[in-house]
N, C-alpha and C. Protein backbone atom coordinates (compact mmCIF):
# COMPACT_ATOMS: atom_id res chain seq x y z
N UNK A 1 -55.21 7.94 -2.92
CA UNK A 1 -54.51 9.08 -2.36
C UNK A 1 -53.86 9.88 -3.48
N UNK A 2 -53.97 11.45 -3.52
CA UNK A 2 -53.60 11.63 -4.24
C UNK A 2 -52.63 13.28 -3.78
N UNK A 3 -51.15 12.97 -4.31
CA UNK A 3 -50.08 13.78 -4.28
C UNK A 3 -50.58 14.95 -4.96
N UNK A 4 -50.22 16.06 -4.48
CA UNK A 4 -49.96 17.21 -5.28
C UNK A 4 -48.48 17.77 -4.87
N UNK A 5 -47.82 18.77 -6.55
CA UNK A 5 -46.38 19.07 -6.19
C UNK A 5 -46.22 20.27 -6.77
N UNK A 6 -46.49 21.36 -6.04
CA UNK A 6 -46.35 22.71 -6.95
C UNK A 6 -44.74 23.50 -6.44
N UNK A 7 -44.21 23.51 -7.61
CA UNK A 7 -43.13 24.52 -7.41
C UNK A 7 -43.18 26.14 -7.66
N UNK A 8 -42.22 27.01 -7.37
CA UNK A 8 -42.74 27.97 -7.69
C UNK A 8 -40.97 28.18 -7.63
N UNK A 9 -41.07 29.46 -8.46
CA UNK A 9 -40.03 30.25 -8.62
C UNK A 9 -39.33 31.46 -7.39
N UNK A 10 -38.35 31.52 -7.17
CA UNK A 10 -37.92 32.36 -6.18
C UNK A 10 -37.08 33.30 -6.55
N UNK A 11 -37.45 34.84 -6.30
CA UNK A 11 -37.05 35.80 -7.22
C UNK A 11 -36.35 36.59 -5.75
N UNK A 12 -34.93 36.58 -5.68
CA UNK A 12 -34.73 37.35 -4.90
C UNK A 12 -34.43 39.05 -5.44
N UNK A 13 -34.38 40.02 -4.72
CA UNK A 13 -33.96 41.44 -5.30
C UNK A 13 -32.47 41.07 -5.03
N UNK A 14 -31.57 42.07 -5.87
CA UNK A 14 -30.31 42.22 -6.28
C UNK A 14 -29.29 42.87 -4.69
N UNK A 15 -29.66 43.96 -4.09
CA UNK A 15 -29.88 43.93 -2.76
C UNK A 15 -29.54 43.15 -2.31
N UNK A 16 -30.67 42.41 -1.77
CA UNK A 16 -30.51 40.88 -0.70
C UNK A 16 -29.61 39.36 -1.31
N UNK A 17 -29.62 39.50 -2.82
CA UNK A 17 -28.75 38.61 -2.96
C UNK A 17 -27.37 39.29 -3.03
N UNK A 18 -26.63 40.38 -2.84
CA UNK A 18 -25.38 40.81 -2.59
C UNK A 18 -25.39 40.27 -1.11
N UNK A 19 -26.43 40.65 -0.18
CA UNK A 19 -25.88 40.39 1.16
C UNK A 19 -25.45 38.72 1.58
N UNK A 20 -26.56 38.24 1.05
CA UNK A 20 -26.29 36.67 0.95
C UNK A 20 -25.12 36.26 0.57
N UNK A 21 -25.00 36.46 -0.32
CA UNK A 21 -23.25 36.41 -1.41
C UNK A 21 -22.29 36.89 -0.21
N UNK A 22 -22.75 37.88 0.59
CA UNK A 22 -21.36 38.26 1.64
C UNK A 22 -21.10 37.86 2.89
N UNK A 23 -22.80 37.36 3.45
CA UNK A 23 -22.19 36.60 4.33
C UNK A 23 -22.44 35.09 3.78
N UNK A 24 -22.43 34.81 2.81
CA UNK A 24 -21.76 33.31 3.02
C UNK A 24 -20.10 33.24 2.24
N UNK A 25 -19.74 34.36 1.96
CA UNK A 25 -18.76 34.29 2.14
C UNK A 25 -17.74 34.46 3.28
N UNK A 26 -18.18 35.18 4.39
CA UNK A 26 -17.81 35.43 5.63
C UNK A 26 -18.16 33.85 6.36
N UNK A 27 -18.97 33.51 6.22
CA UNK A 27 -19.01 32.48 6.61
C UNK A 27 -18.39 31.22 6.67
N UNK A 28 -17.58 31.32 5.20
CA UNK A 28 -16.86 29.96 4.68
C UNK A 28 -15.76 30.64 5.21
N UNK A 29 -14.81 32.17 5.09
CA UNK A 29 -13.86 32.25 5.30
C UNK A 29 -13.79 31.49 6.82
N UNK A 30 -14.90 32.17 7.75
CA UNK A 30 -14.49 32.13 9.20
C UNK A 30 -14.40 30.28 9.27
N UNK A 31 -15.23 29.52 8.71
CA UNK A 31 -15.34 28.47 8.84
C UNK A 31 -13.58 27.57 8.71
N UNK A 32 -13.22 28.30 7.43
CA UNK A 32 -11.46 28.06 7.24
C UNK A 32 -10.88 28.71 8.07
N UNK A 33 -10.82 30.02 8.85
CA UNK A 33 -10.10 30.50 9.59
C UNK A 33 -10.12 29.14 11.54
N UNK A 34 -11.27 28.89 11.44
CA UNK A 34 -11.24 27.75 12.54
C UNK A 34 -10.40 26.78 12.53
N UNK A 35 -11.13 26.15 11.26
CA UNK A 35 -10.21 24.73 11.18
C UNK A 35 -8.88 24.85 10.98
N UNK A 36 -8.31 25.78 10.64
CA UNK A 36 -6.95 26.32 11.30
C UNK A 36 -6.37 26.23 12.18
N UNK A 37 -6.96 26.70 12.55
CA UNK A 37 -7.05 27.50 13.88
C UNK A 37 -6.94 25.92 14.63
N UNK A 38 -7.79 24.83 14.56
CA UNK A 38 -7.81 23.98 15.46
C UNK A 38 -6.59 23.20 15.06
N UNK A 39 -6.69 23.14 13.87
CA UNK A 39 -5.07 22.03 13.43
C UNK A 39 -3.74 22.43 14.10
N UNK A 40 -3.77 24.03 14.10
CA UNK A 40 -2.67 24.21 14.31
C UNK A 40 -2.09 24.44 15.84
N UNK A 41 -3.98 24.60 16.62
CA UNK A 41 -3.57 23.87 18.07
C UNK A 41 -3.25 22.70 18.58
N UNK A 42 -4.05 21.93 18.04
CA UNK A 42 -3.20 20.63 18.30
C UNK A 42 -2.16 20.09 17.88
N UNK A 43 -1.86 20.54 16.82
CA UNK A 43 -0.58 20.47 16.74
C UNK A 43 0.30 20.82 18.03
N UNK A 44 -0.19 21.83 18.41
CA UNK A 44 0.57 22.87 19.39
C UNK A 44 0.94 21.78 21.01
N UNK A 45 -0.74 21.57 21.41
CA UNK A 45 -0.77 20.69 22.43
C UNK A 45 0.06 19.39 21.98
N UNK A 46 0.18 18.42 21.26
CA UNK A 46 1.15 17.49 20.52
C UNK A 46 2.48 17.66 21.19
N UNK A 47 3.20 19.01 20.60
CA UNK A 47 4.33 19.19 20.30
C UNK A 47 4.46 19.62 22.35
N UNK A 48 3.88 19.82 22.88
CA UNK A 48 3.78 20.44 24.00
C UNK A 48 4.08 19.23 24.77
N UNK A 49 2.99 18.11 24.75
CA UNK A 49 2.99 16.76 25.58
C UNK A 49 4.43 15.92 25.16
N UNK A 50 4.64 16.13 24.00
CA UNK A 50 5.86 15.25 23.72
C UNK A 50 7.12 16.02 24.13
N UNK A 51 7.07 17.38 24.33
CA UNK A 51 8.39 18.14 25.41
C UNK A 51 8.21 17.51 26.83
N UNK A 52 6.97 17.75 27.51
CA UNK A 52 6.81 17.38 29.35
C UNK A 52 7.14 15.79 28.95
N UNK A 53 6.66 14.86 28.20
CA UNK A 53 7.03 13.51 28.01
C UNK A 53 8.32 13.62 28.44
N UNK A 54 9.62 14.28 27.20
CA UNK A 54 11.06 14.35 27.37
C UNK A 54 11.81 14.58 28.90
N UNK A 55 10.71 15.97 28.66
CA UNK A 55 11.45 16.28 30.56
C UNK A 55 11.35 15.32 31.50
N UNK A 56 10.10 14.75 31.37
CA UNK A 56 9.86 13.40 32.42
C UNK A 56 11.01 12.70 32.52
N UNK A 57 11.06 12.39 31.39
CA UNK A 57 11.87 11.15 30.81
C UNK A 57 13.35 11.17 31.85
N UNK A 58 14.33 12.75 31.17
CA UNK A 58 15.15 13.47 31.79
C UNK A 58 15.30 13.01 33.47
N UNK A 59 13.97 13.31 34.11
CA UNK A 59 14.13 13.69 35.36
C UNK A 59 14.01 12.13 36.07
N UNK A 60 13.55 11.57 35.22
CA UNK A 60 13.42 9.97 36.09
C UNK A 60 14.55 8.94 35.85
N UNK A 61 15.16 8.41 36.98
CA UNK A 61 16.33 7.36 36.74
C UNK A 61 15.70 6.03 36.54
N UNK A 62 16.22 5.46 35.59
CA UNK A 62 15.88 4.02 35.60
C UNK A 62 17.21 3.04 35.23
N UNK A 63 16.88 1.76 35.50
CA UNK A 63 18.42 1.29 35.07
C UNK A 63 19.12 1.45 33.73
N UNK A 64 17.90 1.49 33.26
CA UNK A 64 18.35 1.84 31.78
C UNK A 64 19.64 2.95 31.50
N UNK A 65 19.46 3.52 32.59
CA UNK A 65 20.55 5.03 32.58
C UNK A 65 21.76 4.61 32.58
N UNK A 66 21.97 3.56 33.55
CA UNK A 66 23.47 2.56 34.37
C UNK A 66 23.49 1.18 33.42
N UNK A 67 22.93 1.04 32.56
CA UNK A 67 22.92 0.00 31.65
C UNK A 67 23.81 0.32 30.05
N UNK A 68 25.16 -1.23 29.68
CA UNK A 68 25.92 -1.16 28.66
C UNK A 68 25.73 -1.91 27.81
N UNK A 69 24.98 -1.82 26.63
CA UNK A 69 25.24 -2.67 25.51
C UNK A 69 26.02 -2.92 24.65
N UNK A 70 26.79 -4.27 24.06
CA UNK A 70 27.68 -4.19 23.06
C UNK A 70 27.55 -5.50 22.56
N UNK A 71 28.09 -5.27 21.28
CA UNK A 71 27.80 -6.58 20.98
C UNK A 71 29.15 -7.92 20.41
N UNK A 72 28.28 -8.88 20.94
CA UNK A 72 29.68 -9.72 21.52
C UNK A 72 29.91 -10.92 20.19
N UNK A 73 31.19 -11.39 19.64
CA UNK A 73 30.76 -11.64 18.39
C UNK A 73 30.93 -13.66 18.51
N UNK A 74 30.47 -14.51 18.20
CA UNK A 74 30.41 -15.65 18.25
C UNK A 74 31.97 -16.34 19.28
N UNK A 75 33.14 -16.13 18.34
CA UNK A 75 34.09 -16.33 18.48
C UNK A 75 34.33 -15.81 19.81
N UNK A 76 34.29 -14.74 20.39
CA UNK A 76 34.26 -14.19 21.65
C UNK A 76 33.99 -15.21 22.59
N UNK A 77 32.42 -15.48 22.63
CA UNK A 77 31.56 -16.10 23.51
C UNK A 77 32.61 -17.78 23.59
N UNK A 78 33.18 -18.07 22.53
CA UNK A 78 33.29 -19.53 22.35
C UNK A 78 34.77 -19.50 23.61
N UNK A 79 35.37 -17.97 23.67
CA UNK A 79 36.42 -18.60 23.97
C UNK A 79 36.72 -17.92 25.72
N UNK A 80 35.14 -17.62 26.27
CA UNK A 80 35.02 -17.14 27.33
C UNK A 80 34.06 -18.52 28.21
N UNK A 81 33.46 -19.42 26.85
CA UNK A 81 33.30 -20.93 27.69
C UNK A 81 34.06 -21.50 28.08
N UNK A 82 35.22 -21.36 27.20
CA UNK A 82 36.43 -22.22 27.24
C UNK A 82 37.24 -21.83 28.84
């Protein structure tokens, strides 16, 4: 079996390689203007779910609300066995 491998040279006109040159630069910008664009929505949705989280939070009673912690120190405890 036998391979053959011919290359050839590619000569674009000056013309068509300006346009190329412009839209792939349009291209990369828009490509950065997205991923922007998406980071900084989700961010958005993020910051959004963790407010309705809060409000939830706010609007629901749990005992936790009617609940006192403190803390009680050895000596205390010894002389509330007593």
């Amino acid at each position: 079996m036998t391979q053959m491998f011919v290359q050839v040279a590619c000569v674009i006109p000056a013309e068509d390689l300006f346009t190329r040159e412009t839209k792939g630069l349009a291209l990369a910008c828009l490509s950065v203007f997205v991923s922007l664009f998406v980071i900084n929505y989700l961010d958005y949705v993020k910051k959004l779910q963790e407010n309705n989280y809060i409000e939830w939070d706010i609007k629901t009673v749990t005992a936790g609300d009617y609940s006192i912690e403190f803390d009680l120190k050895p000596s205390f405890f010894e002389k509330y066995c007593q």
